[in-house]
Protein backbone atom coordinates (compact mmCIF):
# COMPACT_ATOMS: atom_id res chain seq x y z
CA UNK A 1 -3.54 1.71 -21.07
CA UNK A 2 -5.74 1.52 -17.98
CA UNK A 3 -4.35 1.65 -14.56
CA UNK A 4 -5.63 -0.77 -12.39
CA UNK A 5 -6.83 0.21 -9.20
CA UNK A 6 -8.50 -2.48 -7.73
CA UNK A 7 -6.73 -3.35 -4.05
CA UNK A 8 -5.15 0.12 -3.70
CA UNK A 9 -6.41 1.55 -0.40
CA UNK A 10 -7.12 5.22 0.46
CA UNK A 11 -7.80 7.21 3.56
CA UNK A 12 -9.09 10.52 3.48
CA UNK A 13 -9.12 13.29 6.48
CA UNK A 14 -10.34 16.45 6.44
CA UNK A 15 -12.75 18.07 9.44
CA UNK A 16 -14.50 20.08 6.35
CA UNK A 17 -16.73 18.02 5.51
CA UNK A 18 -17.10 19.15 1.49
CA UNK A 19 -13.43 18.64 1.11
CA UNK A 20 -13.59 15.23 2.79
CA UNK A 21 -16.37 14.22 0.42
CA UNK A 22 -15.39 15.50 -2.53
CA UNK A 23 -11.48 14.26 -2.06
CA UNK A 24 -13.18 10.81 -1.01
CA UNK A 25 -15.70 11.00 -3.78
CA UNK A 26 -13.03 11.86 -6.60
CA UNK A 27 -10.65 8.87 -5.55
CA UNK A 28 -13.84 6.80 -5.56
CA UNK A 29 -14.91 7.53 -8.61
CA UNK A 30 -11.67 6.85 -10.02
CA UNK A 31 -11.50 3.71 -8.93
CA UNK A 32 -10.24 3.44 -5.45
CA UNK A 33 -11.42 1.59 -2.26
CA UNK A 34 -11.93 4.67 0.25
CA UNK A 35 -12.51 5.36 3.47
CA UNK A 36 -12.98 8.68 5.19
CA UNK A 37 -13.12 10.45 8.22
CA UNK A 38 -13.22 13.73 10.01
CA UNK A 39 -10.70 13.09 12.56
CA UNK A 40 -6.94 12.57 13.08
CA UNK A 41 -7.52 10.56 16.19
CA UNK A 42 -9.96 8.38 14.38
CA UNK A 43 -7.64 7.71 11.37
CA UNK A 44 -5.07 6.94 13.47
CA UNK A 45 -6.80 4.19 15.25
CA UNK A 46 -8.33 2.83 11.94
CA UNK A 47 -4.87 2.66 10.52
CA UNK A 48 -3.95 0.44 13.67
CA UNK A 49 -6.61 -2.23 12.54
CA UNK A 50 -6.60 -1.84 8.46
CA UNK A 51 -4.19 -1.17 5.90
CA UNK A 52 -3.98 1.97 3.73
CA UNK A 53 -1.63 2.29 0.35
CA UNK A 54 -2.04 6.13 1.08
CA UNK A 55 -3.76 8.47 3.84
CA UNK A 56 -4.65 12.14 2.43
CA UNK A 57 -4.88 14.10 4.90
CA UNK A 58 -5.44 17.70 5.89
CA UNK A 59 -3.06 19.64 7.89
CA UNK A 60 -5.59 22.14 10.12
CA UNK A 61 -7.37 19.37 12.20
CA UNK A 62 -8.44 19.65 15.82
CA UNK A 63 -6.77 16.90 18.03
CA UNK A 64 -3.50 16.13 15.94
CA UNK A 65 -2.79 18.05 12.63
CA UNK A 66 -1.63 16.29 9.33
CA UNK A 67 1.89 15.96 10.28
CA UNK A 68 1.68 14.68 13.58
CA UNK A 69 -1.13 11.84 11.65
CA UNK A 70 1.55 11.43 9.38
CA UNK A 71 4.13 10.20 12.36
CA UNK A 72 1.10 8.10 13.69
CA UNK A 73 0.87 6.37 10.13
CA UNK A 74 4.47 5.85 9.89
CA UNK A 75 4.98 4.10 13.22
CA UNK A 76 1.96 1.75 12.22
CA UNK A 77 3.06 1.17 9.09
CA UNK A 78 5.96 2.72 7.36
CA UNK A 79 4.73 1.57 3.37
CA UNK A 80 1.95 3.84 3.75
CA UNK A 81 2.45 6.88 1.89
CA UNK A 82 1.47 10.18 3.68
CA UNK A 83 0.20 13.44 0.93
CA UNK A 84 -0.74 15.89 3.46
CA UNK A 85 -3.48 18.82 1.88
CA UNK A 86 -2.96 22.62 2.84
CA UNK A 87 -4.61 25.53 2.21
CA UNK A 88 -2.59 27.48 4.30
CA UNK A 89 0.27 28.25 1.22
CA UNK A 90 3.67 26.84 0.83
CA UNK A 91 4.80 28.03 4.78
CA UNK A 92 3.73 24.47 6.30
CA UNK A 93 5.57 23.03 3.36
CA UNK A 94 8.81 24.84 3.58
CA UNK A 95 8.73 24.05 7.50
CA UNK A 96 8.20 20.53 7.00
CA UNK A 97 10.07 19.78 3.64
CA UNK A 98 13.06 17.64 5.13
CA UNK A 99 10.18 15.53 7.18
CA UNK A 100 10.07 11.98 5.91
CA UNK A 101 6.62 11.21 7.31
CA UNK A 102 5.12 13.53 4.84
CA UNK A 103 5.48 11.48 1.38
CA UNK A 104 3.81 14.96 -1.17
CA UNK A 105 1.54 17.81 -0.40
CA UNK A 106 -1.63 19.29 -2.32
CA UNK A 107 -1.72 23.01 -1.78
CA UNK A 108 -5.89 23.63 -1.92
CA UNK A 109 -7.37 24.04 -4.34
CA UNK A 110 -5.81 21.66 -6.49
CA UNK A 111 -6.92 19.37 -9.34
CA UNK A 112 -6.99 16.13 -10.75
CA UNK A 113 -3.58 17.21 -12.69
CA UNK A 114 -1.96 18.17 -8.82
CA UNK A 115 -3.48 14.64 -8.00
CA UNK A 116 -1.84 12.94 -10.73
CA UNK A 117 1.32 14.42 -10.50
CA UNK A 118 1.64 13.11 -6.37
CA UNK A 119 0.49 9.86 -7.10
CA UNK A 120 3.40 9.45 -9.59
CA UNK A 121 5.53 10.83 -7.54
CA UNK A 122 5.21 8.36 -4.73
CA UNK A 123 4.78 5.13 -7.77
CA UNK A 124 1.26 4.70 -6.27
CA UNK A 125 -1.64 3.33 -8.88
CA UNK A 126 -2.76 6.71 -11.15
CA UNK A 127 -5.95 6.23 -11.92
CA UNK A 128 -6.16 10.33 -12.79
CA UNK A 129 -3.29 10.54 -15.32
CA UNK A 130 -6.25 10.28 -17.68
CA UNK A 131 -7.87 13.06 -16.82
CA UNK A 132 -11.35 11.69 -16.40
CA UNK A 133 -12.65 8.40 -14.27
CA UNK A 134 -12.76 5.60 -15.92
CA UNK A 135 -16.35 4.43 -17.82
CA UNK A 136 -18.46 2.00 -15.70
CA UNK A 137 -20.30 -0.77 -17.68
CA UNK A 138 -23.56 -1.23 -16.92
CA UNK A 139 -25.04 -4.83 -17.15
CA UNK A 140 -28.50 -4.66 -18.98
């Protein structure tokens, strides 16, 4: 059974720029409309004017970190679900675990299995329960 996809919008923020592209690439790939950025302050303002299903977002971010984005996203819009990404352990997790701005975390690095796993947790479209993105026809 395929999951469809189609309408389900993602943000993506991360000041590293490979993890933003590759996070934004991967949920691309598997089918989702994405935007990214580099910067809290800018996602928050784009989620003022657009609509997101879900905002992945790192925690270590000049400006505003991923939890105080998360409050930003929540006041806008309080359907949007919030998966903050952290390399920094389980210690931002544990201190923020009773938040209710913060909707799952992804402790870096993680995989499409970690990816999978959130998604279903917060009964967004899964696209990576599969495994691998789904095949793109090509018109001849």
């Amino acid at each position: 059974m395929e999951t469809m996809v189609n309408g389900c919008r993602v943000l993506v923020v991360d000041d590293d720029p490979i993890v933003r592209r590759t996070v934004a690439t991967l949920f691309a790939r598997f089918g989702y409309t994405v935007v990214s950025t580099e910067d809290s302050l800018d996602a928050a303002a784009r989620i003022g004017i657009s609509d997101y299903d879900l905002v992945v977002s790192d925690f270590d971010m000049p400006n505003a970190n991923g939890y105080q984005l998360a409050c930003r996203v929540k006041q806008q819009n309080g359907r949007t679900k919030v998966v903050i990404m952290t390399g920094s352990g389980l210690s931002q997790a544990f201190e923020y675990a009773g938040c209710r701005e913060v909707d799952g975390w992804l402790f870096k690095p993680f995989d499409l299995e970690a990816m999978s796993h959130v998604l279903a947790s917060l009964d967004l479209p899964n696209a990576f329960a599969a495994g691998r993105p789904p095949r793109r026809s090509h018109a001849a």
